[in-house]
C-alpha atoms as a PDB file:
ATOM      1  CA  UNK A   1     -19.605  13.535   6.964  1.00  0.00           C
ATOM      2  CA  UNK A   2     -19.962  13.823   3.370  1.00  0.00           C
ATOM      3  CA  UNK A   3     -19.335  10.587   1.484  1.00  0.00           C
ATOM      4  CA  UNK A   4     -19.185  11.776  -1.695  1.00  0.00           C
ATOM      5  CA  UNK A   5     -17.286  14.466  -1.128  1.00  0.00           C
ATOM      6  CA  UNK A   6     -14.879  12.209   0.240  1.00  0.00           C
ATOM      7  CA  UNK A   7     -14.641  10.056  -2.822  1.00  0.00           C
ATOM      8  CA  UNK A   8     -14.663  12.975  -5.154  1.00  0.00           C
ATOM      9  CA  UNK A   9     -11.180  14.022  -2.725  1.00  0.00           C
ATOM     10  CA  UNK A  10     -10.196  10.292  -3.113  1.00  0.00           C
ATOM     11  CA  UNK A  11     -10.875  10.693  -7.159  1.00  0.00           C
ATOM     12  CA  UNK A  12      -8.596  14.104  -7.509  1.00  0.00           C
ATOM     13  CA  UNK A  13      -6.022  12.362  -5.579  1.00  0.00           C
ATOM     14  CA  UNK A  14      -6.067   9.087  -7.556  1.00  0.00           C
ATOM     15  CA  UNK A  15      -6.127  11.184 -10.628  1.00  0.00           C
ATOM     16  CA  UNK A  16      -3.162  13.158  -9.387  1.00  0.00           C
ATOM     17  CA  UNK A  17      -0.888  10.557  -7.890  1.00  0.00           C
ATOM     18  CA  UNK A  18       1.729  10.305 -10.203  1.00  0.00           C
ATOM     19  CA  UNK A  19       2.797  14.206  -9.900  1.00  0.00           C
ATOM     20  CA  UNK A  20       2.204  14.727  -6.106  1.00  0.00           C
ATOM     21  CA  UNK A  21       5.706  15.006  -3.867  1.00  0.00           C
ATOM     22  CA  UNK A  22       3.648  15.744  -0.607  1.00  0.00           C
ATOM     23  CA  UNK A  23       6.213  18.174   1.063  1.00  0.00           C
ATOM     24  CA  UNK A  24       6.792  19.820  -2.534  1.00  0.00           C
ATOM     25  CA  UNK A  25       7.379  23.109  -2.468  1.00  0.00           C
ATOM     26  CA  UNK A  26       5.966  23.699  -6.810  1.00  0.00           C
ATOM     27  CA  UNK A  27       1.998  23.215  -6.826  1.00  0.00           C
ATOM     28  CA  UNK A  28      -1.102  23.709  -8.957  1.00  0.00           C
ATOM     29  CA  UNK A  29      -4.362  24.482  -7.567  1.00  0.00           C
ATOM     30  CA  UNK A  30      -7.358  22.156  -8.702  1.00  0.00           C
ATOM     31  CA  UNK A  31     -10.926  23.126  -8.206  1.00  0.00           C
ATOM     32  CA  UNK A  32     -13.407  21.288  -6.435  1.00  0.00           C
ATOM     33  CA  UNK A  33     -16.813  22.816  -7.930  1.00  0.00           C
ATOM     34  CA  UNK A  34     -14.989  22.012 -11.490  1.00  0.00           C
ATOM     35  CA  UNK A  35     -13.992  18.064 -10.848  1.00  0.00           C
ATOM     36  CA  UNK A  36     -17.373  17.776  -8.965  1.00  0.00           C
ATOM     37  CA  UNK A  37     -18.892  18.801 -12.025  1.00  0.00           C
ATOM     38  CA  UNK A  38     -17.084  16.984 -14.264  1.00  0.00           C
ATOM     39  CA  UNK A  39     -18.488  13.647 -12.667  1.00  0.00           C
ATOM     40  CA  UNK A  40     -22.357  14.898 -12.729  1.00  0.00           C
ATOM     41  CA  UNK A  41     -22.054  16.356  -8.508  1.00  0.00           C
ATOM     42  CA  UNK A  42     -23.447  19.286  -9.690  1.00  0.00           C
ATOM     43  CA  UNK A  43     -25.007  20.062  -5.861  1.00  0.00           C
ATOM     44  CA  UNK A  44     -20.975  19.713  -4.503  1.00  0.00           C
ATOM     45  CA  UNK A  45     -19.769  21.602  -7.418  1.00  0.00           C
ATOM     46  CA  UNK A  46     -22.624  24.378  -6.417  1.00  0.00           C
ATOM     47  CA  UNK A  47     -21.776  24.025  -2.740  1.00  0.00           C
ATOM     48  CA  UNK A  48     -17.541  24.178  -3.226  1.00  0.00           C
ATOM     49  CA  UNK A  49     -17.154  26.107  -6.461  1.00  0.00           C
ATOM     50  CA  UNK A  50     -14.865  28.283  -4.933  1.00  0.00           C
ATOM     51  CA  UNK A  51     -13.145  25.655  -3.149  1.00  0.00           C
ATOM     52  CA  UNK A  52      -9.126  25.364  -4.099  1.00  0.00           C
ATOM     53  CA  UNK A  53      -7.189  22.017  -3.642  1.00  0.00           C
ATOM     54  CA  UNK A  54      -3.536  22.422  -3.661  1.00  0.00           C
ATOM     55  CA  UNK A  55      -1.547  19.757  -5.630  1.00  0.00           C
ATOM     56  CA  UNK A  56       2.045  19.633  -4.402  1.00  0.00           C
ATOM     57  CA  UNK A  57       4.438  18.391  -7.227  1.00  0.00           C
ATOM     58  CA  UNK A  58       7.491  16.159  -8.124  1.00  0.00           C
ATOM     59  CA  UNK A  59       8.417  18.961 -10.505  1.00  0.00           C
ATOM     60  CA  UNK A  60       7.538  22.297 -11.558  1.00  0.00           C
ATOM     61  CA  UNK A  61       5.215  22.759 -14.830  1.00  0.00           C
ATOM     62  CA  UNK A  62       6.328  25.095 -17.793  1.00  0.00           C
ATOM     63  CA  UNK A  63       4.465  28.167 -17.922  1.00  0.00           C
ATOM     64  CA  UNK A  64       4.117  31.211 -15.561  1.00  0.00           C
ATOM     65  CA  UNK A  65       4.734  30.820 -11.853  1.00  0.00           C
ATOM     66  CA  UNK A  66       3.759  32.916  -8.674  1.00  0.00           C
ATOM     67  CA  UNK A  67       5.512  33.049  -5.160  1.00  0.00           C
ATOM     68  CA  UNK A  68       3.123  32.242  -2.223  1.00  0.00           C
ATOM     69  CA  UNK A  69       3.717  32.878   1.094  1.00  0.00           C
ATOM     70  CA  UNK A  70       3.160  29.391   2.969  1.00  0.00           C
ATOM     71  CA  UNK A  71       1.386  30.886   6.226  1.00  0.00           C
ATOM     72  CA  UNK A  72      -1.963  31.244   3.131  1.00  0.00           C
ATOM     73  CA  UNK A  73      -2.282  27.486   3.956  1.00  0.00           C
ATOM     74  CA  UNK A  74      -2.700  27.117   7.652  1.00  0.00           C
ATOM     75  CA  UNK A  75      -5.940  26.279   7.912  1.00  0.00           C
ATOM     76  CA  UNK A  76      -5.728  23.510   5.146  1.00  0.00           C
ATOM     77  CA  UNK A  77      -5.175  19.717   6.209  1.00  0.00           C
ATOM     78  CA  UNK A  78      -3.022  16.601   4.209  1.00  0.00           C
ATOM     79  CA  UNK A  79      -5.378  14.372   2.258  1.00  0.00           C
ATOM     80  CA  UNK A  80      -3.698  10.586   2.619  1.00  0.00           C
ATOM     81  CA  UNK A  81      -2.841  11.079  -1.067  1.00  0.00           C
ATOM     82  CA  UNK A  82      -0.672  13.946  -0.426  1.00  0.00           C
ATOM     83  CA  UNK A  83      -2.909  17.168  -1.120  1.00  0.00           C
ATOM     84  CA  UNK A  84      -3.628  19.769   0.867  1.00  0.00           C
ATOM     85  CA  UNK A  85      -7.751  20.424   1.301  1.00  0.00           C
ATOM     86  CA  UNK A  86      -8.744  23.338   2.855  1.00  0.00           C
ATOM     87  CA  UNK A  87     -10.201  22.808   6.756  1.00  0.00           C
ATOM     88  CA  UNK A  88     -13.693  23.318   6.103  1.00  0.00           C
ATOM     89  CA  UNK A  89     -13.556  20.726   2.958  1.00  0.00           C
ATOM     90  CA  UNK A  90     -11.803  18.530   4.824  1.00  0.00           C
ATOM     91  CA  UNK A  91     -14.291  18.417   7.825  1.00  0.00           C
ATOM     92  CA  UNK A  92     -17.512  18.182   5.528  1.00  0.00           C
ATOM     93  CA  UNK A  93     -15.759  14.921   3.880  1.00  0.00           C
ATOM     94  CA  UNK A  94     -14.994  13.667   7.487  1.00  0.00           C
ATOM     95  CA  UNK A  95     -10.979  13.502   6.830  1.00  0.00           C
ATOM     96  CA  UNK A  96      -8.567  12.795   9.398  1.00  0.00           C
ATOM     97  CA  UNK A  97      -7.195  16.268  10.866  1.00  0.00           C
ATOM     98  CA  UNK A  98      -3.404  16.102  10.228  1.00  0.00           C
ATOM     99  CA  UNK A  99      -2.031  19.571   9.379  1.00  0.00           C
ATOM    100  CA  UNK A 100      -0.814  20.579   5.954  1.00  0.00           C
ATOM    101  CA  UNK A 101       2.783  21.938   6.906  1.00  0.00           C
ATOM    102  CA  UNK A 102       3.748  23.944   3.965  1.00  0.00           C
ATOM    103  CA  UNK A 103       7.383  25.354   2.800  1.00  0.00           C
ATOM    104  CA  UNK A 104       7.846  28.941   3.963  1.00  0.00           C
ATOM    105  CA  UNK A 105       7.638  29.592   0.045  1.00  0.00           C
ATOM    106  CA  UNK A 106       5.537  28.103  -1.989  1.00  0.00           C
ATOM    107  CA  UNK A 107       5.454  28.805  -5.956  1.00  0.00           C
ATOM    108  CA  UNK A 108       1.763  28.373  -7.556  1.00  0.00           C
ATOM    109  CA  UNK A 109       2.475  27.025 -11.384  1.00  0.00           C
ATOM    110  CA  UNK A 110       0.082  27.548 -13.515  1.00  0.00           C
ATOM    111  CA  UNK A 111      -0.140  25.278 -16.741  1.00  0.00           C
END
């Protein structure tokens, strides 16, 4: 278990919290690498640069917006804040494994 990885998770979330509607169907993706960066984790941001948190929201964002089939996030598990982390993220921070039950549609916003 990763510790800081988990509190990096626990950071986005924090940082997040007032937009996230946990079974929301509108969501933006947020980068791991990038935030672990942005706090000086450079050897997370390395290791999970590709990694893709998905933000579930209150309310859609203005700008462009993409359809998503839901099965793309069965592998990905609910982070107590509300996001969904995908599985291998979630077991290197050591997070409990409840499954992320997406809509049958989900719409990616981009802002």
């Amino acid at each position: 278990m990763d510790t800081r990885l988990k509190e990096l998770l626990d950071h986005i979330g924090k940082s997040y919290r007032d937009r996230i509607l946990p079974q929301g169907r509108h969501y933006i993706e947020v980068n791991v690498g990038r935030e672990a960066g942005k706090l000086g984790l450079g050897d997370l941001g390395t290791r999970f640069a590709t990694a893709e948190l998905i933000v579930p929201l209150k309310a859609p964002v203005s700008g462009m917006k993409v359809r998503i089939d839901g099965r793309t996030f069965v592998n990905y598990r609910r982070h107590p804040s509300g996001m969904a982390v995908p599985g291998y993220v979630a077991e290197a921070a050591g997070l409990a494994t409840e499954a992320y039950q997406a809509e049958d549609s989900m719409i990616l916003n981009f802002a």
